[in-house]
Protein backbone atom coordinates (compact mmCIF):
# COMPACT_ATOMS: atom_id res chain seq x y z
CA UNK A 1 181.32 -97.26 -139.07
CA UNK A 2 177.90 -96.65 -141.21
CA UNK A 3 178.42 -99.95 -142.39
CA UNK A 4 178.38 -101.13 -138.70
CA UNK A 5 176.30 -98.85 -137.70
CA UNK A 6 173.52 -99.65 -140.14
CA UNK A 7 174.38 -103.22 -139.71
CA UNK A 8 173.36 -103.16 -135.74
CA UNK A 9 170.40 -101.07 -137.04
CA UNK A 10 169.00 -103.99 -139.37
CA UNK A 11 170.03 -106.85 -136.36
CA UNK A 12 168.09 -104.47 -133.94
CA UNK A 13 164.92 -104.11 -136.36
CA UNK A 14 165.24 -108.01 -137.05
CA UNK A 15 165.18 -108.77 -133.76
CA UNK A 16 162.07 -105.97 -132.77
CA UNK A 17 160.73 -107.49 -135.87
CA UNK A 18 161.00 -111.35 -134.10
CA UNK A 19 159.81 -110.37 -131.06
CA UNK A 20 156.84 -108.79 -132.68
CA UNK A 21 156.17 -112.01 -133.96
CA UNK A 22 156.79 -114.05 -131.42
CA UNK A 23 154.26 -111.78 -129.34
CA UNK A 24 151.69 -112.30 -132.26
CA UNK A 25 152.21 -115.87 -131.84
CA UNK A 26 151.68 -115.50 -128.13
CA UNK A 27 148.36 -113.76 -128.96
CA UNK A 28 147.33 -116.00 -131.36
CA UNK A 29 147.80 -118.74 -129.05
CA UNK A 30 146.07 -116.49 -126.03
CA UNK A 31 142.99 -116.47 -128.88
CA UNK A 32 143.37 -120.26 -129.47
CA UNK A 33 142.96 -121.40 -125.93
CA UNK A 34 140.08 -118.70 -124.95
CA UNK A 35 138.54 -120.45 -128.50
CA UNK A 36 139.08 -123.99 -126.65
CA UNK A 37 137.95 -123.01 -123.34
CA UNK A 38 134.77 -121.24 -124.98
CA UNK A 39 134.21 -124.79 -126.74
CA UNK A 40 134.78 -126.41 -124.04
CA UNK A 41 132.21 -124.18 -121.79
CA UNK A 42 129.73 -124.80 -124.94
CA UNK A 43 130.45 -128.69 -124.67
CA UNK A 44 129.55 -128.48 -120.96
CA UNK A 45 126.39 -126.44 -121.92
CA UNK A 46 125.37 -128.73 -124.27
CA UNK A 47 125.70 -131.99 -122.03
CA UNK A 48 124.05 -130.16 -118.81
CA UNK A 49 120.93 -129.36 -121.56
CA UNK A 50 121.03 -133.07 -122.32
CA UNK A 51 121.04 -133.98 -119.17
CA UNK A 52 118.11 -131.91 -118.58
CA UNK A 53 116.26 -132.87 -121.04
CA UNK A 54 117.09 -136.91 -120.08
CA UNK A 55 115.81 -135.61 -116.90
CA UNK A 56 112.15 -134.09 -118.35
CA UNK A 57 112.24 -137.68 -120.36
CA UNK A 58 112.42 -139.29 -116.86
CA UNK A 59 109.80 -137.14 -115.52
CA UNK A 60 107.08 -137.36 -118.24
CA UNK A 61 108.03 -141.19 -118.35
CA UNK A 62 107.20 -141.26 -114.25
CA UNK A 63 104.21 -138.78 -114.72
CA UNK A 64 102.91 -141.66 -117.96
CA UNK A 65 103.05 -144.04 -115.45
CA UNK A 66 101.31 -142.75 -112.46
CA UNK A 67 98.58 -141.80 -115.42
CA UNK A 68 98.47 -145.54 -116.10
CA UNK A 69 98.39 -146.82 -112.50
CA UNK A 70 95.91 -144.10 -111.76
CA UNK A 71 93.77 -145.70 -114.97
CA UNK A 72 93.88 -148.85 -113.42
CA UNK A 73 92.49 -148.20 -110.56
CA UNK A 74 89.70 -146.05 -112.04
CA UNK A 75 88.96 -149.27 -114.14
CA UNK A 76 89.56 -152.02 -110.97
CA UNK A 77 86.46 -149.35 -108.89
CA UNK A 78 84.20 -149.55 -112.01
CA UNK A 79 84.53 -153.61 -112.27
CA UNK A 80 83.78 -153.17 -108.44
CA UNK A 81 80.71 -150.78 -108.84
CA UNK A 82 79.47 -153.38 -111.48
CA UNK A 83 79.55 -156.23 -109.32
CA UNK A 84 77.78 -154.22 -106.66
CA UNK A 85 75.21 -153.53 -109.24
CA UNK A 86 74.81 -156.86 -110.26
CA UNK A 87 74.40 -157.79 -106.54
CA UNK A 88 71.97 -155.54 -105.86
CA UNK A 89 69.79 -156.64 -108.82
CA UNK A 90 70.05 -160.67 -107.85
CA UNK A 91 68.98 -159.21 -104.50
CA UNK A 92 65.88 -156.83 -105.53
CA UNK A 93 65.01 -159.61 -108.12
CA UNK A 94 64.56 -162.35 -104.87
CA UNK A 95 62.64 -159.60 -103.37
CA UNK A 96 60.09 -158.96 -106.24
CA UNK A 97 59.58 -163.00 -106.13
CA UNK A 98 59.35 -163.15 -102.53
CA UNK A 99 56.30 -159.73 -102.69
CA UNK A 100 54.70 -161.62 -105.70
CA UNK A 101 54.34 -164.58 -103.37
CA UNK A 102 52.54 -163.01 -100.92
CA UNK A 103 50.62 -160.33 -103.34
CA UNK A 104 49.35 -163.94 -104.71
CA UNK A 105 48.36 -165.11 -101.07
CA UNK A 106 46.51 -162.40 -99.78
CA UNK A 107 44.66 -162.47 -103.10
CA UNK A 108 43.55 -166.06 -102.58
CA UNK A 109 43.10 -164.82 -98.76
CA UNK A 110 40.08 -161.76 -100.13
CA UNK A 111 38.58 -164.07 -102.44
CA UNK A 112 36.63 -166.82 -99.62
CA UNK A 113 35.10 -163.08 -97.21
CA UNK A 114 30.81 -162.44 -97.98
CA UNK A 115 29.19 -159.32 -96.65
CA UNK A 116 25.52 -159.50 -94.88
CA UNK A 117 23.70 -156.76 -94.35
CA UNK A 118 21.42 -155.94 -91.92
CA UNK A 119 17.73 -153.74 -91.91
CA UNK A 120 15.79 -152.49 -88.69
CA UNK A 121 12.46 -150.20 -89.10
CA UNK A 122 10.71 -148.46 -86.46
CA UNK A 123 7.33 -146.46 -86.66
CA UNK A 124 5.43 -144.94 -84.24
CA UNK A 125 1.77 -143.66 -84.21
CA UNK A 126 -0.09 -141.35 -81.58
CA UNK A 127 -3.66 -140.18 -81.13
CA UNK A 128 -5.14 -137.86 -78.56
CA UNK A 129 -7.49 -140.52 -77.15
CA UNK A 130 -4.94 -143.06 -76.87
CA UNK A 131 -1.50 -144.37 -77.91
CA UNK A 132 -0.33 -147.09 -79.74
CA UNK A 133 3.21 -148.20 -80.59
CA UNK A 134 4.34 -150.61 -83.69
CA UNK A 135 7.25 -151.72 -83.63
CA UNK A 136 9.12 -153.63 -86.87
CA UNK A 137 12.22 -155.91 -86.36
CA UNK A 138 13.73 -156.89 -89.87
CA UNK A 139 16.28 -160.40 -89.02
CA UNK A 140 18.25 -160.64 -91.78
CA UNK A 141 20.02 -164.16 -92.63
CA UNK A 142 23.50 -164.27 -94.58
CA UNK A 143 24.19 -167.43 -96.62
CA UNK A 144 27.73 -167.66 -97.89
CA UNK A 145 28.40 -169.79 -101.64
CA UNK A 146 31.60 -170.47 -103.02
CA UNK A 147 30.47 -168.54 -105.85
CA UNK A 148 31.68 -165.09 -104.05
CA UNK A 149 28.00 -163.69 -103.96
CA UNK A 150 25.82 -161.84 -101.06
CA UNK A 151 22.26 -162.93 -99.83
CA UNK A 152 20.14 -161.24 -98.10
CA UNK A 153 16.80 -162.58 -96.39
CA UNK A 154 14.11 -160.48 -94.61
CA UNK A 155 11.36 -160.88 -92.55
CA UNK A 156 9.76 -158.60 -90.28
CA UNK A 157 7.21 -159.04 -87.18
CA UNK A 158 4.35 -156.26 -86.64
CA UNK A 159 3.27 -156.13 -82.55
């Protein structure tokens, strides 16, 4: 009976001993898949933060271009401004011609006008006894020459 006894002893520890095991397996296996399903959740991670950063990619490449289109039209209202520019100086330079024209005429226009000039002198003279008036008229006679130049001519009457 000790033989049998110890016998069912060693079966029962073999067994405990087995289903230790077997539960270590379990738990190893537990670990294994909470390993995989932490990779995986780091996978996931990984591919939503490339994803993201495809999605910055997209946005600086969107923001580049509305840079560029906005740089185009900067440039197209400069080329504009310089055409204005240039308009306004064909127009201003037929203006200049068009004053110089008639700065030239209305010199031409002052250059043919003479000035005459004209003299009058009057005297008077009393006495207690009796009066006497004089009385001198100056006519003055303007001659014009193409030579720009201003005579005078006097002569003057005594009554």
């Amino acid at each position: 009976m000790s033989i049998k006894g110890s016998d069912n002893k060693l079966t029962v520890r073999r067994h405990l001993l087995h289903l230790q095991l077997l539960l270590l397996l379990l738990l190893l296996l537990l670990l294994l898949l909470l390993l995989l399903l932490l990779l995986l959740l780091l996978l996931l991670l990984l591919l939503l933060l490339l994803l993201l950063l495809l999605l910055l990619l997209l946005l600086l490449l969107l923001l580049l271009l509305l840079l560029l289109l906005l740089l185009l039209l900067l440039l197209l209202l400069l080329l504009l401004l310089l055409l204005l520019l240039l308009l306004l100086l064909l127009l201003t330079t037929t203006t200049t011609t068009n004053t110089t024209t008639t700065t030239t005429t209305t010199a031409t226009t002052t250059t043919t006008t003479t000035t005459t000039t004209t003299t009058t002198t009057t005297t008077t003279t009393t006495t207690t006894t009796t009066t006497t008036t004089t009385t001198t008229t100056t006519t003055t006679t303007a001659t014009n020459t193409t030579t720009n130049s201003t005579t005078a001519a006097a002569s003057s009457s005594a009554t």
